[in-house]
N, C-alpha and C. Protein backbone atom coordinates (compact mmCIF):
# COMPACT_ATOMS: atom_id res chain seq x y z
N UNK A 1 -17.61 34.73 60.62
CA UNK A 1 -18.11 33.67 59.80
C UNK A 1 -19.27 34.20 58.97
N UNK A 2 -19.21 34.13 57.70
CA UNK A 2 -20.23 34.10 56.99
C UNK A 2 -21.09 33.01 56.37
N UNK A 3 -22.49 33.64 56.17
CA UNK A 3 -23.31 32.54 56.32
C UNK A 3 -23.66 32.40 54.76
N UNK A 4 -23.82 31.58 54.05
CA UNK A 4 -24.56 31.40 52.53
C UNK A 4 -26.01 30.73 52.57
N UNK A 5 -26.90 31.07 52.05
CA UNK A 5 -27.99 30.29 52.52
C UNK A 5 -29.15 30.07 51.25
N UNK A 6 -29.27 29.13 50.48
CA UNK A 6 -30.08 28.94 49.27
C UNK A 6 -31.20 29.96 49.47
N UNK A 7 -32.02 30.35 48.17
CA UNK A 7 -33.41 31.22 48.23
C UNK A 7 -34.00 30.61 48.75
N UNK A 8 -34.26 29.36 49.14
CA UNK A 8 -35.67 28.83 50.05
C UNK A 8 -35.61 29.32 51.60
N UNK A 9 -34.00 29.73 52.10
CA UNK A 9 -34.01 29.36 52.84
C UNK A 9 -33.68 30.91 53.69
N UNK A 10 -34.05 31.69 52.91
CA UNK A 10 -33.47 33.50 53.02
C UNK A 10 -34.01 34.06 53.71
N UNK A 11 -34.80 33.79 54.70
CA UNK A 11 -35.80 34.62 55.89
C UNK A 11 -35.23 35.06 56.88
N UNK A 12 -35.13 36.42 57.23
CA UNK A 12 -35.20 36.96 58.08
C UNK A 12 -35.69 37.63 59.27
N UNK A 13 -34.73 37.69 59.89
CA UNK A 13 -36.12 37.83 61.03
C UNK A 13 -35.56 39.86 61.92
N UNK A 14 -36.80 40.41 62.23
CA UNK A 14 -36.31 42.15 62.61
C UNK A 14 -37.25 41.77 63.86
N UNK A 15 -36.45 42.33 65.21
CA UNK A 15 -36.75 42.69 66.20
C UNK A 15 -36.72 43.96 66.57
N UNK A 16 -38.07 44.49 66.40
CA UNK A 16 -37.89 46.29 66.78
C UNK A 16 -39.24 46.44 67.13
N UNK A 17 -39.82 47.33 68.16
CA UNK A 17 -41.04 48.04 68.58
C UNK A 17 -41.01 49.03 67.05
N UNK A 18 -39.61 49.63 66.98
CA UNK A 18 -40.44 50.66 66.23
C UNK A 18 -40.37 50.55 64.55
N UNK A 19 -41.46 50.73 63.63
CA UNK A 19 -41.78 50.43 62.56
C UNK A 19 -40.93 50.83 61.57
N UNK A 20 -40.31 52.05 61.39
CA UNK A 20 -39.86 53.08 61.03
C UNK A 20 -38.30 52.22 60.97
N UNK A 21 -37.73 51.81 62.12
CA UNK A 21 -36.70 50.83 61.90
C UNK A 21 -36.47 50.20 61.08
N UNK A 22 -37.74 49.00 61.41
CA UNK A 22 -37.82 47.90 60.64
C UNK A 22 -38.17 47.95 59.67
N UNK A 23 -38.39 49.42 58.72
CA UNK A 23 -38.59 49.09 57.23
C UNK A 23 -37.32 49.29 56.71
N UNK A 24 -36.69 50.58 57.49
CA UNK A 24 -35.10 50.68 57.06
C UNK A 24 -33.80 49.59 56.92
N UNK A 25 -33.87 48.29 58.41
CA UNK A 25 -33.80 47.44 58.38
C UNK A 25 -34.24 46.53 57.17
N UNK A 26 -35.22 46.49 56.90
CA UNK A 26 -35.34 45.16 55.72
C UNK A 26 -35.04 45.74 54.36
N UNK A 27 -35.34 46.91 54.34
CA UNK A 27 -34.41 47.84 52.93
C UNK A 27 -33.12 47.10 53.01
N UNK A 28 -32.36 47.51 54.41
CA UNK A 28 -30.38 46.77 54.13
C UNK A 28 -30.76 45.28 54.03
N UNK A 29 -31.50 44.37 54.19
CA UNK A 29 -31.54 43.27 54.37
C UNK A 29 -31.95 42.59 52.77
N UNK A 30 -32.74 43.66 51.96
CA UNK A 30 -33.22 43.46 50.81
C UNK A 30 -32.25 43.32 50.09
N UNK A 31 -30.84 44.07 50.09
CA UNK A 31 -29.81 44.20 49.46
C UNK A 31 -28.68 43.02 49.67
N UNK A 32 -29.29 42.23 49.84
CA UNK A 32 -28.42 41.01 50.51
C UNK A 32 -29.24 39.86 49.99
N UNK A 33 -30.13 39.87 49.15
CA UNK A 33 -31.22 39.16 48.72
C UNK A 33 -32.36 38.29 49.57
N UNK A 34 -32.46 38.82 51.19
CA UNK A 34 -32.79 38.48 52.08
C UNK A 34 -34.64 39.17 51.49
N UNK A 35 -35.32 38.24 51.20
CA UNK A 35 -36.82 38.66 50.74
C UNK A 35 -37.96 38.71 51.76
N UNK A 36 -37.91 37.50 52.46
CA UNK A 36 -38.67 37.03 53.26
C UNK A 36 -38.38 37.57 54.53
N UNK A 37 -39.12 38.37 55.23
CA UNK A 37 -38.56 39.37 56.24
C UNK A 37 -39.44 39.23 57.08
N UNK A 38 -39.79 38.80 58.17
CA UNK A 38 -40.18 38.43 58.98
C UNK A 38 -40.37 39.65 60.12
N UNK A 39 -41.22 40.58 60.67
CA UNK A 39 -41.22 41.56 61.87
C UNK A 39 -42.01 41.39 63.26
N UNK A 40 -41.21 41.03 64.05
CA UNK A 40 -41.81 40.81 65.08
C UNK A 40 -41.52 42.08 66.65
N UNK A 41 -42.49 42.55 66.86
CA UNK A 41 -42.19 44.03 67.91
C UNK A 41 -41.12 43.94 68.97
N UNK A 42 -41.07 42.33 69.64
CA UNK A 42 -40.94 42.01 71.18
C UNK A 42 -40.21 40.45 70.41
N UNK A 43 -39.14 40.40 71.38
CA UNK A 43 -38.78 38.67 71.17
C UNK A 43 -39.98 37.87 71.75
N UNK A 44 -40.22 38.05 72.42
CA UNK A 44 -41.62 37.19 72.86
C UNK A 44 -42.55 36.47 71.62
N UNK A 45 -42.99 38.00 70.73
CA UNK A 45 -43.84 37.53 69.82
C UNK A 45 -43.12 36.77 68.63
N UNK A 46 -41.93 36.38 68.59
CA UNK A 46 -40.81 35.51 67.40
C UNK A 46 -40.81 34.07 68.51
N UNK A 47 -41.28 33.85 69.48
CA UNK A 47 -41.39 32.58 69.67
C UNK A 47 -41.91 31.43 69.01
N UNK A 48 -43.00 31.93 68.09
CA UNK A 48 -43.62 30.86 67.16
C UNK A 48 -42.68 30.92 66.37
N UNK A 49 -41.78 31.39 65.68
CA UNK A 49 -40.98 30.51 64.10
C UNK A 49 -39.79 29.83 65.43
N UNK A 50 -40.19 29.47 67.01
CA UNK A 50 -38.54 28.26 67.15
C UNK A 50 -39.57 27.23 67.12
N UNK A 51 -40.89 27.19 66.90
CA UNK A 51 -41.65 26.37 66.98
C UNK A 51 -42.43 26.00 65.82
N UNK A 52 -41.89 26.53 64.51
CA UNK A 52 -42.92 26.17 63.26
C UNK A 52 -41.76 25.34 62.36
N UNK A 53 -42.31 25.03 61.39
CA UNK A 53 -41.98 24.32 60.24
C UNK A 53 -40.69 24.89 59.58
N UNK A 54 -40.95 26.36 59.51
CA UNK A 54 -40.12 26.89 58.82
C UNK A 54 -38.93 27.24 59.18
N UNK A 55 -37.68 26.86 58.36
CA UNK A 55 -36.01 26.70 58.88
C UNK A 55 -35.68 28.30 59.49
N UNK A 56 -34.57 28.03 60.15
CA UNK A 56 -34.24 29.77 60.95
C UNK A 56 -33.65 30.77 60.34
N UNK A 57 -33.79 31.71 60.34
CA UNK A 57 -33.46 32.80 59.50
C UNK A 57 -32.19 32.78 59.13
N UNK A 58 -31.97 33.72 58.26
CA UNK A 58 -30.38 33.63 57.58
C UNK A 58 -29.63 34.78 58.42
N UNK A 59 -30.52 35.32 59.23
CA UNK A 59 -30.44 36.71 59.48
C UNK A 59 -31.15 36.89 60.36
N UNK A 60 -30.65 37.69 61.75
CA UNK A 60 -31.80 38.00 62.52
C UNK A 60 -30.96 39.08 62.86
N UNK A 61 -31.61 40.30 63.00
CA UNK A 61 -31.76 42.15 63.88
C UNK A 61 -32.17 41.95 64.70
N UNK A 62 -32.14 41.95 66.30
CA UNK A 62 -32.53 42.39 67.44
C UNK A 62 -32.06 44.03 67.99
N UNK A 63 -33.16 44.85 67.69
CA UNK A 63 -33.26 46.12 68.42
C UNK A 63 -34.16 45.71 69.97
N UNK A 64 -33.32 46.24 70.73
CA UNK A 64 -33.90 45.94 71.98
C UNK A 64 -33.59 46.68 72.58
N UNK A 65 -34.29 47.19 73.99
CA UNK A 65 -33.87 48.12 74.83
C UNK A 65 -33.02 47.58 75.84
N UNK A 66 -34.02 46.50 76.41
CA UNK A 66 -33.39 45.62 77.85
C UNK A 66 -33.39 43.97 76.83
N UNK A 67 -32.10 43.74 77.18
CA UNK A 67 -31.73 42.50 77.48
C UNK A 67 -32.33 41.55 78.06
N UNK A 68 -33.79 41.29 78.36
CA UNK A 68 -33.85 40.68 79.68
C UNK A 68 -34.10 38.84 78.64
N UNK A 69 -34.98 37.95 79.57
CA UNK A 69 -34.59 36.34 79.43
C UNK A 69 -35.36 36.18 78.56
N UNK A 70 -36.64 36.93 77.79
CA UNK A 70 -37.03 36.69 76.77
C UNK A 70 -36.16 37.09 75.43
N UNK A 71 -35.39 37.86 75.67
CA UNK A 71 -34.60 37.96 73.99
C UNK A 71 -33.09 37.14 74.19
N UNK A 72 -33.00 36.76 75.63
CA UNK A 72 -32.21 35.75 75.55
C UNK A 72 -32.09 34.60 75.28
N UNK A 73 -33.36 34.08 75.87
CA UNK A 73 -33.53 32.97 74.91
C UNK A 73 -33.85 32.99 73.58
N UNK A 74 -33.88 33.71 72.52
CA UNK A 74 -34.33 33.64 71.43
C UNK A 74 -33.35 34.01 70.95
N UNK A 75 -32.21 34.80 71.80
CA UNK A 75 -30.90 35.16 71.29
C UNK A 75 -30.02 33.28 71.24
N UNK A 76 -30.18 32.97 72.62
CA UNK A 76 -29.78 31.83 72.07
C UNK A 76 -30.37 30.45 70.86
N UNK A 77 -31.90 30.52 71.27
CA UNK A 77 -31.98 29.41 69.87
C UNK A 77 -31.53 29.93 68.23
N UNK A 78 -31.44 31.36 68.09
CA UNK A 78 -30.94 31.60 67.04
C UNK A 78 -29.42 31.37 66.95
N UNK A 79 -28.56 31.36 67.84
CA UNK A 79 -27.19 30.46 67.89
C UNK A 79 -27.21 29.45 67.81
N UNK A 80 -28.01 28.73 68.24
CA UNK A 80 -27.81 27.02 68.20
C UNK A 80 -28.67 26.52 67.04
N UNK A 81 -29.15 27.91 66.28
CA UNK A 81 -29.50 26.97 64.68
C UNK A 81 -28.85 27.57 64.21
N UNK A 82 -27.70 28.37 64.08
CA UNK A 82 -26.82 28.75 63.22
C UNK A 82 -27.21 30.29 62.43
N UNK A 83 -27.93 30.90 62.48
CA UNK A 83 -28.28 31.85 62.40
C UNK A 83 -27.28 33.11 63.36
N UNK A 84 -26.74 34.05 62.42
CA UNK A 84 -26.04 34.80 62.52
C UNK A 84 -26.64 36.54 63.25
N UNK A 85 -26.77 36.83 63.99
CA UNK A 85 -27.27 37.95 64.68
C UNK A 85 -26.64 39.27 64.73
N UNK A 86 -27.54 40.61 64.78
CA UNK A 86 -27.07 41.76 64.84
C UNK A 86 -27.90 42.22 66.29
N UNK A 87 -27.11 42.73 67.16
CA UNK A 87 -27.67 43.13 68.56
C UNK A 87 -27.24 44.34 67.95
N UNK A 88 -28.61 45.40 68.08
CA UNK A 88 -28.31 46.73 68.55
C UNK A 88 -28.83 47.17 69.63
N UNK A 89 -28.11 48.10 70.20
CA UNK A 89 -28.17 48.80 71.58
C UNK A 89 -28.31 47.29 72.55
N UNK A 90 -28.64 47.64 73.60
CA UNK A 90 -28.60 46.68 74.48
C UNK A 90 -27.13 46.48 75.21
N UNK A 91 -26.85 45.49 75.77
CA UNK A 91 -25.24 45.60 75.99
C UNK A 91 -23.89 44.75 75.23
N UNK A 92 -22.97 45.15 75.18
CA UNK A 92 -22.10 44.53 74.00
C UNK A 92 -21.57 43.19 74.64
N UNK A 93 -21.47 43.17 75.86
CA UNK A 93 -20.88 41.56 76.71
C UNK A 93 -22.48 40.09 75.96
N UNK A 94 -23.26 41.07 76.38
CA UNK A 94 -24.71 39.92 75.51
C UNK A 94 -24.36 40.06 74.53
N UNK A 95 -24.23 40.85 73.49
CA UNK A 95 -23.86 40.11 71.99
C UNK A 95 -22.36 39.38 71.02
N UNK A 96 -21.46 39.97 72.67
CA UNK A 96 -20.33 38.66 72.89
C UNK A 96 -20.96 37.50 72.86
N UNK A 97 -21.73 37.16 73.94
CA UNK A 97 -21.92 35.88 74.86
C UNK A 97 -22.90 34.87 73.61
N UNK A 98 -23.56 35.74 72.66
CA UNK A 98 -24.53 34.76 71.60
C UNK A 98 -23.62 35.51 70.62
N UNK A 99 -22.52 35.18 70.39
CA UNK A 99 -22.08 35.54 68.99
C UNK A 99 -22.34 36.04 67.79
N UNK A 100 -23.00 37.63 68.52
CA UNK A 100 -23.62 38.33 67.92
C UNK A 100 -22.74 39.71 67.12
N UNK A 101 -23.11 40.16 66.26
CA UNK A 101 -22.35 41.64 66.15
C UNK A 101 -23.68 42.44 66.84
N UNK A 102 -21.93 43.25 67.79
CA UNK A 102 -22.98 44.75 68.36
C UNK A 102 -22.63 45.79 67.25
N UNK A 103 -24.23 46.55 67.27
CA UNK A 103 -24.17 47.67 66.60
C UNK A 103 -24.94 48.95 67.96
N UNK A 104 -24.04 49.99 67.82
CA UNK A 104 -25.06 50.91 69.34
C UNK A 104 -25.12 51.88 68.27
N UNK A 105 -26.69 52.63 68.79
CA UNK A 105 -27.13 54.05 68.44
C UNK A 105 -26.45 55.32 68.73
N UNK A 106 -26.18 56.42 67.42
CA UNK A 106 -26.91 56.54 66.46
C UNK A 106 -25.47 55.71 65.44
N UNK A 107 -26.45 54.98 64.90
CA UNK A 107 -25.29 54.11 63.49
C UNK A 107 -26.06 54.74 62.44
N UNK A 108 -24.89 54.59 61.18
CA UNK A 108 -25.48 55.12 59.90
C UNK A 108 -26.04 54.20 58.78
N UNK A 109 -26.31 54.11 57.79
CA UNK A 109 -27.04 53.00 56.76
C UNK A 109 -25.37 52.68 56.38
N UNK A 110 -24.25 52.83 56.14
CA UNK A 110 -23.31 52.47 56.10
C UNK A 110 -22.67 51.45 56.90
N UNK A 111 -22.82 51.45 58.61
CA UNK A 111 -22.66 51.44 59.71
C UNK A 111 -23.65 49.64 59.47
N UNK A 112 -24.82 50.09 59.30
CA UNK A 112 -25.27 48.85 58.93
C UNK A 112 -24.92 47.91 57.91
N UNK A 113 -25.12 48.33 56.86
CA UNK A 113 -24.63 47.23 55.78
C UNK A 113 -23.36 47.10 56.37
N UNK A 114 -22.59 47.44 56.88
CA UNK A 114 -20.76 46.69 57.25
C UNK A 114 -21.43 45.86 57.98
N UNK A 115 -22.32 45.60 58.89
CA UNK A 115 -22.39 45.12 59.66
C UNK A 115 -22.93 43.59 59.12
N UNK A 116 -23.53 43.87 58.21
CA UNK A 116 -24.50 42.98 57.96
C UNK A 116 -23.23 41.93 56.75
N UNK A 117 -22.61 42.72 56.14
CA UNK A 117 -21.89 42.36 54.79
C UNK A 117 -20.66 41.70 56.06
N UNK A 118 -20.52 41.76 56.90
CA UNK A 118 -19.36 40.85 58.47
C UNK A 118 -20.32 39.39 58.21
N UNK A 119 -21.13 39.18 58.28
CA UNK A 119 -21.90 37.94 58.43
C UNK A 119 -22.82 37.40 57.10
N UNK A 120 -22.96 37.74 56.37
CA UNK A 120 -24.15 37.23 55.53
C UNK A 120 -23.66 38.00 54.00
N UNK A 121 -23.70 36.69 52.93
CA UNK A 121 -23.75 37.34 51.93
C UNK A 121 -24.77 37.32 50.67
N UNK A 122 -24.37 38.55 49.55
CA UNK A 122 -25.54 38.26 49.02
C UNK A 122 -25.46 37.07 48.09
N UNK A 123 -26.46 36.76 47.35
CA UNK A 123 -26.44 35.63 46.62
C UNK A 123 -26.14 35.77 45.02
């Protein structure tokens, strides 16, 4: 399923400790007209946008190591607002279970945009 989502509403959200990722990440995400890019290190610290004003991303990257109940739950409120997810690494049955695409390491910038161009388009 792909998602369409007006410019107000184009925020994304990158789950990664490491920085270096997440700029590469919002580079593929830029190309999708995804502007508003949101980086948070730890699902933990993305708990404030299930709790703010602002609507849920068009887009969310979770790089994670462990799976554990904090990126699960955030794996799930981003399913139940409709927000479309990329799990990398971690395990592929969890990004079954939140109707996520798995992507595992080492993937290429190719590898990504397919991934991303499966769910979300540009505008």
């Amino acid at each position: 399923m792909k998602v369409q989502a007006t410019n107000a509403q184009r925020m994304g959200l990158v789950i990664t400790s490491n920085f270096v990722e997440a700029e590469d990440i919002s580079d593929a995400l830029r190309a999708y007209d995804v502007r508003d890019i949101v980086h948070r290190s730890t699902a933990a610290d993305a708990f404030d946008l299930m709790s703010s004003d602002r609507p849920a991303p068009v887009i969310a990257v979770l790089s994670v190591r462990d799976f554990d109940d904090r990126v699960a739950e955030l794996a799930r409120w981003l399913q139940s607002a409709g927000s479309p997810q990329i799990l990398i690494n971690g395990d592929e049955k969890n990004a079954q279970a939140h109707s996520a695409v798995f992507l595992q390491r080492p993937f290429t910038d190719a590898d990504l945009h397919r991934s991303l161009s499966d769910i979300i388009q540009p505008t």
